[in-house]
PDB file of N, CA and C in Angstrom:
ATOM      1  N   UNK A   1      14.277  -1.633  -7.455  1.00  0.00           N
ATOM      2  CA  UNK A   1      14.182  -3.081  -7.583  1.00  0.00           C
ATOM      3  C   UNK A   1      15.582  -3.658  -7.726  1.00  0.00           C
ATOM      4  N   UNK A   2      15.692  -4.874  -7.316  1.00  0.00           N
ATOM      5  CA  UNK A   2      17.165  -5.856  -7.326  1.00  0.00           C
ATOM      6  C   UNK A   2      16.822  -6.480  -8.233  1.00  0.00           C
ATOM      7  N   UNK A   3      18.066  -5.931  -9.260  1.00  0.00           N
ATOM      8  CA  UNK A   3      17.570  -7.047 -10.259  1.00  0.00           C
ATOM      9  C   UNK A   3      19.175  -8.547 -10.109  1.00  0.00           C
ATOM     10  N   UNK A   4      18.865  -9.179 -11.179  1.00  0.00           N
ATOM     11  CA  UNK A   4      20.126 -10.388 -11.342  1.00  0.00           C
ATOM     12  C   UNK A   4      21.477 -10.170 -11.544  1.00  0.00           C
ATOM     13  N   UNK A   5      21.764 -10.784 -11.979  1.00  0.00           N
ATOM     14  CA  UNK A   5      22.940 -10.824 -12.671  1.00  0.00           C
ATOM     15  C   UNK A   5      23.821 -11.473 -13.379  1.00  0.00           C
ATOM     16  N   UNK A   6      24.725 -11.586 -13.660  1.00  0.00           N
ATOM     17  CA  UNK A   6      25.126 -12.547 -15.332  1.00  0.00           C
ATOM     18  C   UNK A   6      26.332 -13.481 -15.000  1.00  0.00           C
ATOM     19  N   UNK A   7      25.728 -14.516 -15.689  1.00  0.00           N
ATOM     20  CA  UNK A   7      26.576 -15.602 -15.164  1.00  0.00           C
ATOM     21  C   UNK A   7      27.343 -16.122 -16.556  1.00  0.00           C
ATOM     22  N   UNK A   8      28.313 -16.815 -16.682  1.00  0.00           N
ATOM     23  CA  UNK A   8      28.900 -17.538 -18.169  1.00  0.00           C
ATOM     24  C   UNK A   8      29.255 -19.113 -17.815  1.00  0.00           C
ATOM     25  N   UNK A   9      28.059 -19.758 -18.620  1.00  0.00           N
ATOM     26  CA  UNK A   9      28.275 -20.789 -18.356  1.00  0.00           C
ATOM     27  C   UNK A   9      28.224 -21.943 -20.123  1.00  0.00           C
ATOM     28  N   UNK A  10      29.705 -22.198 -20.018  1.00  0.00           N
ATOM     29  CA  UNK A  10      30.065 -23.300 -21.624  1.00  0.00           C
ATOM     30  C   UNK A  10      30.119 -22.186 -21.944  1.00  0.00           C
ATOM     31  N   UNK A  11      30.777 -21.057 -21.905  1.00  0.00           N
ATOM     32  CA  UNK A  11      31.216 -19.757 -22.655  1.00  0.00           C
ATOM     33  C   UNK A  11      29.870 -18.805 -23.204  1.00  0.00           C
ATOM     34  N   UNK A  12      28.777 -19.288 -22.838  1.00  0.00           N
ATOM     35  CA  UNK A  12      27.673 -18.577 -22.871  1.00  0.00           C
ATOM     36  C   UNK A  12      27.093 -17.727 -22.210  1.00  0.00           C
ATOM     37  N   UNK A  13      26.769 -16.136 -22.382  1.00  0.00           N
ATOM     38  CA  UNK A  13      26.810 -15.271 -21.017  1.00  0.00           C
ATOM     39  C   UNK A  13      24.995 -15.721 -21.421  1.00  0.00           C
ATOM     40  N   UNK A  14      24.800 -15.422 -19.673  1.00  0.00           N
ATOM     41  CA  UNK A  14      23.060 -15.842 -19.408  1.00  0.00           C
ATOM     42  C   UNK A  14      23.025 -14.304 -17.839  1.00  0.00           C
ATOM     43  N   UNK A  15      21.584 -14.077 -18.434  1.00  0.00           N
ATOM     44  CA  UNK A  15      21.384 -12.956 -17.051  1.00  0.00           C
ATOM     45  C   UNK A  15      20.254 -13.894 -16.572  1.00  0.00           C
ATOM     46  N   UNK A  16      20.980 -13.588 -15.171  1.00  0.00           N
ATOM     47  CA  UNK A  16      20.262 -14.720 -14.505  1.00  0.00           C
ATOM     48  C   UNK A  16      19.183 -14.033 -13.332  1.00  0.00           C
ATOM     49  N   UNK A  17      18.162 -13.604 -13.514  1.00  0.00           N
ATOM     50  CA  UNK A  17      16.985 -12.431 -13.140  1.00  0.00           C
ATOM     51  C   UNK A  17      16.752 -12.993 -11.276  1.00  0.00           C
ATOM     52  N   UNK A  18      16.512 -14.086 -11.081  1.00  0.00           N
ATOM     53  CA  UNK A  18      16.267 -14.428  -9.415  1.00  0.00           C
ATOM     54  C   UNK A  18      17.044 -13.833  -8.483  1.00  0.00           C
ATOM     55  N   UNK A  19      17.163 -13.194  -7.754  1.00  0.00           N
ATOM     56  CA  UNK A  19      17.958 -12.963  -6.458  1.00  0.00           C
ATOM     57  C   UNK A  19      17.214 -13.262  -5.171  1.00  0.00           C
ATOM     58  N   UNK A  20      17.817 -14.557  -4.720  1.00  0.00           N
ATOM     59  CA  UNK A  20      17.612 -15.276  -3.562  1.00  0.00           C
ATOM     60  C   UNK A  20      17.389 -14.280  -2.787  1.00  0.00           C
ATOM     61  N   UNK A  21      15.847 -14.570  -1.745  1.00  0.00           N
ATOM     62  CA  UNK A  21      15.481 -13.464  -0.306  1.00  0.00           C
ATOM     63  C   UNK A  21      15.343 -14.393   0.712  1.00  0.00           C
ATOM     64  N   UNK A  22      15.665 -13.710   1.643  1.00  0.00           N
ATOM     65  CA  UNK A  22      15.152 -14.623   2.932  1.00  0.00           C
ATOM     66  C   UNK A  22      14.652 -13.310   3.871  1.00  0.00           C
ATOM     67  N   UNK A  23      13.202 -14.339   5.093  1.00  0.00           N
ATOM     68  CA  UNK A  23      12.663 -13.250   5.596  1.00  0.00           C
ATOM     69  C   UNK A  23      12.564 -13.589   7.202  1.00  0.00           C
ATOM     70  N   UNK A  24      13.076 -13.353   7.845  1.00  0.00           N
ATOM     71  CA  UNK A  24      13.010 -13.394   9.481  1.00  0.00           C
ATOM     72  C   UNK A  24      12.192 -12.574   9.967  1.00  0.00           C
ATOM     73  N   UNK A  25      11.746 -13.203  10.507  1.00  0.00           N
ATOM     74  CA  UNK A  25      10.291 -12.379  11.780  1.00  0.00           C
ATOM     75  C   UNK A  25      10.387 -13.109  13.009  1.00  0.00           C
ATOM     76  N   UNK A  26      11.133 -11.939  14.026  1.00  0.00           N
ATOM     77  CA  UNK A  26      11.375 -11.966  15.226  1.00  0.00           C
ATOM     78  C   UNK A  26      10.916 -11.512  16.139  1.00  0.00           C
ATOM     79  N   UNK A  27      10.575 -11.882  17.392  1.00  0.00           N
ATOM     80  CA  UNK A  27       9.661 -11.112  18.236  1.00  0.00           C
ATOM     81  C   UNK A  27      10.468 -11.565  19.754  1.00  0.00           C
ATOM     82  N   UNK A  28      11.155 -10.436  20.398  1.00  0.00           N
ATOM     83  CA  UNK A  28      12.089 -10.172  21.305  1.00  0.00           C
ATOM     84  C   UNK A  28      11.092  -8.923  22.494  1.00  0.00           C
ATOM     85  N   UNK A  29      11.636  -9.929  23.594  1.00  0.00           N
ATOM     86  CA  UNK A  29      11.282  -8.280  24.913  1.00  0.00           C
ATOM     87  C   UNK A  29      11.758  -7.026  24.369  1.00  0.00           C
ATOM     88  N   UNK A  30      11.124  -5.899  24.481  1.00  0.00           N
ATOM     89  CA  UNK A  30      11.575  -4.970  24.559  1.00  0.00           C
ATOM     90  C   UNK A  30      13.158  -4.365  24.914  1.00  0.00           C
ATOM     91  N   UNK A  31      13.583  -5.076  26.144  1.00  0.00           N
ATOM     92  CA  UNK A  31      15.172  -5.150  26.007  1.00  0.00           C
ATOM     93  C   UNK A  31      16.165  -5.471  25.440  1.00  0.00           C
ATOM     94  N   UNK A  32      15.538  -6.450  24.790  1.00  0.00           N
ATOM     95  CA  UNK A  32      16.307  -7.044  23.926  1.00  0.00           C
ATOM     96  C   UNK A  32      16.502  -6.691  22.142  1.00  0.00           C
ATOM     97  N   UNK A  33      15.484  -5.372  22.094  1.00  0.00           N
ATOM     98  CA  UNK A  33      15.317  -5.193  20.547  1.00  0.00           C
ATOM     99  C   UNK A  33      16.779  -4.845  20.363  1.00  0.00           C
ATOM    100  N   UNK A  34      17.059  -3.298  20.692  1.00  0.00           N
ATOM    101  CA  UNK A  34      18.233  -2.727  20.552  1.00  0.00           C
ATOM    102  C   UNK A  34      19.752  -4.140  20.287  1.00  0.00           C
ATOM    103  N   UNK A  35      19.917  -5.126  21.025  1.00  0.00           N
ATOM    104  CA  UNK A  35      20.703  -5.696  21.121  1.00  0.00           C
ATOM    105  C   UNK A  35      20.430  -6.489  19.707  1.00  0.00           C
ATOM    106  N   UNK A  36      19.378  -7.111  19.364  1.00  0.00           N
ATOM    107  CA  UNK A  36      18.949  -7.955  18.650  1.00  0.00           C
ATOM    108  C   UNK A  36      18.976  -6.921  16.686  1.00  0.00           C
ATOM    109  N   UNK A  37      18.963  -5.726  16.686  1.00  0.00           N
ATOM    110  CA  UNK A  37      19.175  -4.845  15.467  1.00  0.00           C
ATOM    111  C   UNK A  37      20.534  -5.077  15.200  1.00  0.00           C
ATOM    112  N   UNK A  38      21.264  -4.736  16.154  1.00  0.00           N
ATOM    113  CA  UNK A  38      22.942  -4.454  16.177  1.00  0.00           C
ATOM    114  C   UNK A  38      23.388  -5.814  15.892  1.00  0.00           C
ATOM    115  N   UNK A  39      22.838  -7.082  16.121  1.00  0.00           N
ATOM    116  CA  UNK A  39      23.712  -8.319  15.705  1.00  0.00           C
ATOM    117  C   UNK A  39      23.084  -9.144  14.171  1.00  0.00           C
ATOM    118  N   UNK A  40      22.076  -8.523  14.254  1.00  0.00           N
ATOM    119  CA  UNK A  40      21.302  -9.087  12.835  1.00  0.00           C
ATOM    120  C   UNK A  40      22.434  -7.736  12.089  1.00  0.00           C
ATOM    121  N   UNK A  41      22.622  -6.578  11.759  1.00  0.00           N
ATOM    122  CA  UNK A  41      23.151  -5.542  11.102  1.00  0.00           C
ATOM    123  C   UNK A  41      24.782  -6.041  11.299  1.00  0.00           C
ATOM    124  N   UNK A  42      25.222  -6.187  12.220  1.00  0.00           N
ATOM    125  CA  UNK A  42      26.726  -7.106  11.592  1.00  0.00           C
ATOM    126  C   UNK A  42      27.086  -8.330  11.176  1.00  0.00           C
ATOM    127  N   UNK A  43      25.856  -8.887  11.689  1.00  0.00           N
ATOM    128  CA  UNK A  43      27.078 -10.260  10.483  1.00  0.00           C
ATOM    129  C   UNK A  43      25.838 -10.515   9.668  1.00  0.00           C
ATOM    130  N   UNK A  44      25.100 -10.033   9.132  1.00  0.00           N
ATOM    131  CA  UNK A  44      24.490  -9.861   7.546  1.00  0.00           C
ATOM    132  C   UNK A  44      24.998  -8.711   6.742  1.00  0.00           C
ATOM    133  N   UNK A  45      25.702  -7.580   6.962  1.00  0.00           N
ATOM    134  CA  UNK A  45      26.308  -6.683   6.727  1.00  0.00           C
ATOM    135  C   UNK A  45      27.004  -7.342   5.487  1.00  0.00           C
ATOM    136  N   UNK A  46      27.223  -7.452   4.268  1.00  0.00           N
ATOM    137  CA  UNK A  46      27.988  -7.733   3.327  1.00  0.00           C
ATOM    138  C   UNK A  46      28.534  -6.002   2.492  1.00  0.00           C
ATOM    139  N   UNK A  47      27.845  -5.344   2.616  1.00  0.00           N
ATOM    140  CA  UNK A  47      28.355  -4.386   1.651  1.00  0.00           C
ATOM    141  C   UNK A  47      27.667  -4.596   0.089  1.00  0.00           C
ATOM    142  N   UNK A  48      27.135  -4.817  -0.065  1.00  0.00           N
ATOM    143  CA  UNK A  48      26.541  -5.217  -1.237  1.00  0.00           C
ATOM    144  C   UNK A  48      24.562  -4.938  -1.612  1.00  0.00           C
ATOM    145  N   UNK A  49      24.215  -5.292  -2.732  1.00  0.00           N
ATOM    146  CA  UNK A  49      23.147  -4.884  -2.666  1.00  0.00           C
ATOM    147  C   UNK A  49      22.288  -5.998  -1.938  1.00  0.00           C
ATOM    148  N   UNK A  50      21.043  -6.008  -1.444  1.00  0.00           N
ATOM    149  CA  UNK A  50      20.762  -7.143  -1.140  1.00  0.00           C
ATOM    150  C   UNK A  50      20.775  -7.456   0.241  1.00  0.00           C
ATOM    151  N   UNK A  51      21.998  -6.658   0.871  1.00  0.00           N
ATOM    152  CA  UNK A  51      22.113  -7.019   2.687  1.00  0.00           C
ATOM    153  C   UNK A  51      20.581  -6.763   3.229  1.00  0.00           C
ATOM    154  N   UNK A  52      19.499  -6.155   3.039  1.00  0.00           N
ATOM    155  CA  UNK A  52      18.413  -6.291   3.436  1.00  0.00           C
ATOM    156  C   UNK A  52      17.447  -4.957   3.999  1.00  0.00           C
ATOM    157  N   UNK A  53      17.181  -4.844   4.755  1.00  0.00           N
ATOM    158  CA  UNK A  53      15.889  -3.669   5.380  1.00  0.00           C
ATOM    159  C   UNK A  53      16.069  -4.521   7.048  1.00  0.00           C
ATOM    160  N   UNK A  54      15.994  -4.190   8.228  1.00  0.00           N
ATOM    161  CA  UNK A  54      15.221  -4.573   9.211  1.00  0.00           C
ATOM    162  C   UNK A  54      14.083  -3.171   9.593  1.00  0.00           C
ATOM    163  N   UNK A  55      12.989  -3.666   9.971  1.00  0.00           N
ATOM    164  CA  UNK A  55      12.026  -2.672  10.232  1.00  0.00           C
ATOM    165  C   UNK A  55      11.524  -3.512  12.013  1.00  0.00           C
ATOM    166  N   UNK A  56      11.366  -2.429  13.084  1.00  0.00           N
ATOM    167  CA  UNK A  56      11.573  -2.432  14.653  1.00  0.00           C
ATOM    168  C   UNK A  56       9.466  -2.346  14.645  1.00  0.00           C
ATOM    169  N   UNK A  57       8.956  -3.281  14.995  1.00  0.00           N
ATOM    170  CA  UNK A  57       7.350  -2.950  15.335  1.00  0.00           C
ATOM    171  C   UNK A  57       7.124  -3.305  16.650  1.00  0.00           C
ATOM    172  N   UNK A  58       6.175  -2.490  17.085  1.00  0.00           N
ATOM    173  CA  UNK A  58       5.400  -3.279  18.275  1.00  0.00           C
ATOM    174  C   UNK A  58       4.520  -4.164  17.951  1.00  0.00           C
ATOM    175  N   UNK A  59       4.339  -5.247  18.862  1.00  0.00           N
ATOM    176  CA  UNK A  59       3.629  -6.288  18.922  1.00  0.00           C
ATOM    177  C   UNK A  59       2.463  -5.985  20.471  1.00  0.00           C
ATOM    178  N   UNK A  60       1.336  -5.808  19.623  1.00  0.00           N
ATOM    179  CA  UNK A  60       0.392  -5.497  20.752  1.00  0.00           C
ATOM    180  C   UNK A  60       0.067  -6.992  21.785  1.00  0.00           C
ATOM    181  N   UNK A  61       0.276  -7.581  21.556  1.00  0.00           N
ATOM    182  CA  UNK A  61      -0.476  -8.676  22.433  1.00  0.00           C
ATOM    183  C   UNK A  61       0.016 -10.103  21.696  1.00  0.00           C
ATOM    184  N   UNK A  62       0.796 -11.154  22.399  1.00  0.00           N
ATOM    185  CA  UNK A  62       1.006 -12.215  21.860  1.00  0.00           C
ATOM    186  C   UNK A  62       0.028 -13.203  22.629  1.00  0.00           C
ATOM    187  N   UNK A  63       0.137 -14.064  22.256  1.00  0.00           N
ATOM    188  CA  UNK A  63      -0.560 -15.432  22.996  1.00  0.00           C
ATOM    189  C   UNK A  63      -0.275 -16.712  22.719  1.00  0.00           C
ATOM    190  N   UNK A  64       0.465 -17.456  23.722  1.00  0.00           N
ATOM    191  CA  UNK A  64       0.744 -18.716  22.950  1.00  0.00           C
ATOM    192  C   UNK A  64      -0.362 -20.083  23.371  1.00  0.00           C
ATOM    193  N   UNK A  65      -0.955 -20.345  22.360  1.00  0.00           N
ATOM    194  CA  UNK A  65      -2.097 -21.093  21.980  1.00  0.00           C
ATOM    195  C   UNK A  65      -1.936 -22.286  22.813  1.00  0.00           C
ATOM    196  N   UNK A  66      -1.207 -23.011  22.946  1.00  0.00           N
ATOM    197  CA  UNK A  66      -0.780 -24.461  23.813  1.00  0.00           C
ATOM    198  C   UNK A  66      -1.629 -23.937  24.997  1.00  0.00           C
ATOM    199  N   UNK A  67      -0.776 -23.197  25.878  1.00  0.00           N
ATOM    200  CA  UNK A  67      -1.156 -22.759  27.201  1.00  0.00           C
ATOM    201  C   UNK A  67      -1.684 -21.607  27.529  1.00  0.00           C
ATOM    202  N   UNK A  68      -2.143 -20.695  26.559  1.00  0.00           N
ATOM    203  CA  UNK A  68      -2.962 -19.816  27.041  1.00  0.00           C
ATOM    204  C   UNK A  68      -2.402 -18.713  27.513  1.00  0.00           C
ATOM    205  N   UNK A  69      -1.113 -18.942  27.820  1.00  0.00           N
ATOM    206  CA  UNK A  69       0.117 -17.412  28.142  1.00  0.00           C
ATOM    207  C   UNK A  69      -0.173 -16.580  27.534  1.00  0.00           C
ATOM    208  N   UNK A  70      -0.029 -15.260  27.823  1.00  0.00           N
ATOM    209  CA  UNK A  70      -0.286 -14.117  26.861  1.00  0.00           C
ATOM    210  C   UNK A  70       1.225 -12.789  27.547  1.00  0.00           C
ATOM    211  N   UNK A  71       1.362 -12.428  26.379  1.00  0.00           N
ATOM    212  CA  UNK A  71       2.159 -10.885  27.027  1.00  0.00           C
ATOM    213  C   UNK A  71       3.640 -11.498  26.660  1.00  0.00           C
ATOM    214  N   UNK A  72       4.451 -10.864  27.794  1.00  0.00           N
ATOM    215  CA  UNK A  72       5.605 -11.598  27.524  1.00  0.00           C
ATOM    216  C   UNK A  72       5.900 -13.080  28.035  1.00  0.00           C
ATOM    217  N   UNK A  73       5.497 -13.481  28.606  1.00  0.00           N
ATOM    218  CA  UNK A  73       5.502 -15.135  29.244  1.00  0.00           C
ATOM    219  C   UNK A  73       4.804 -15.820  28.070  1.00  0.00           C
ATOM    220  N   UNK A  74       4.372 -15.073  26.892  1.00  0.00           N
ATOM    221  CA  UNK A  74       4.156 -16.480  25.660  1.00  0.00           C
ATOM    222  C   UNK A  74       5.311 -16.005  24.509  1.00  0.00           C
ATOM    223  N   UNK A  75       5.770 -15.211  24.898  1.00  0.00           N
ATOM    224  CA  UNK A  75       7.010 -15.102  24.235  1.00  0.00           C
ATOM    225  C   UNK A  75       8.124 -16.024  24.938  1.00  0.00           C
TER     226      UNK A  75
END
């Protein structure tokens, strides 16, 4: 688990327990995964705890609802 960390504020130390997440869910052609790992992994790259997880899934079947596209053309 990530935990907080301690801040001093008016000379008062405080542990400050939240650590901000953010969550992207991307859905790329197949050609494009490989390219799309390698640029999310360098410039979120901090070195620190927290830089994140990406996890690579297949997506069986999309469909985009407006028009009825399905596959990769509703991507």
């Amino acid at each position: 688990a990530q935990s907080g960390h301690t801040e001093i504020y008016r000379g008062a130390e405080y542990v400050v327990n939240f650590v901000p997440k953010v969550k992207l869910e991307l859905v790329v052609a197949d050609a494009l995964s490989d390219q799309m790992v390698e640029t999310i992994t360098r410039t979120a790259h901090t070195g620190k705890i927290g830089d994140g997880k990406i996890f690579v899934l297949d997506v069986e079947q999309a469909v985009r609802v407006r028009t009825g596209e399905t596959g990769e053309d509703a991507i």
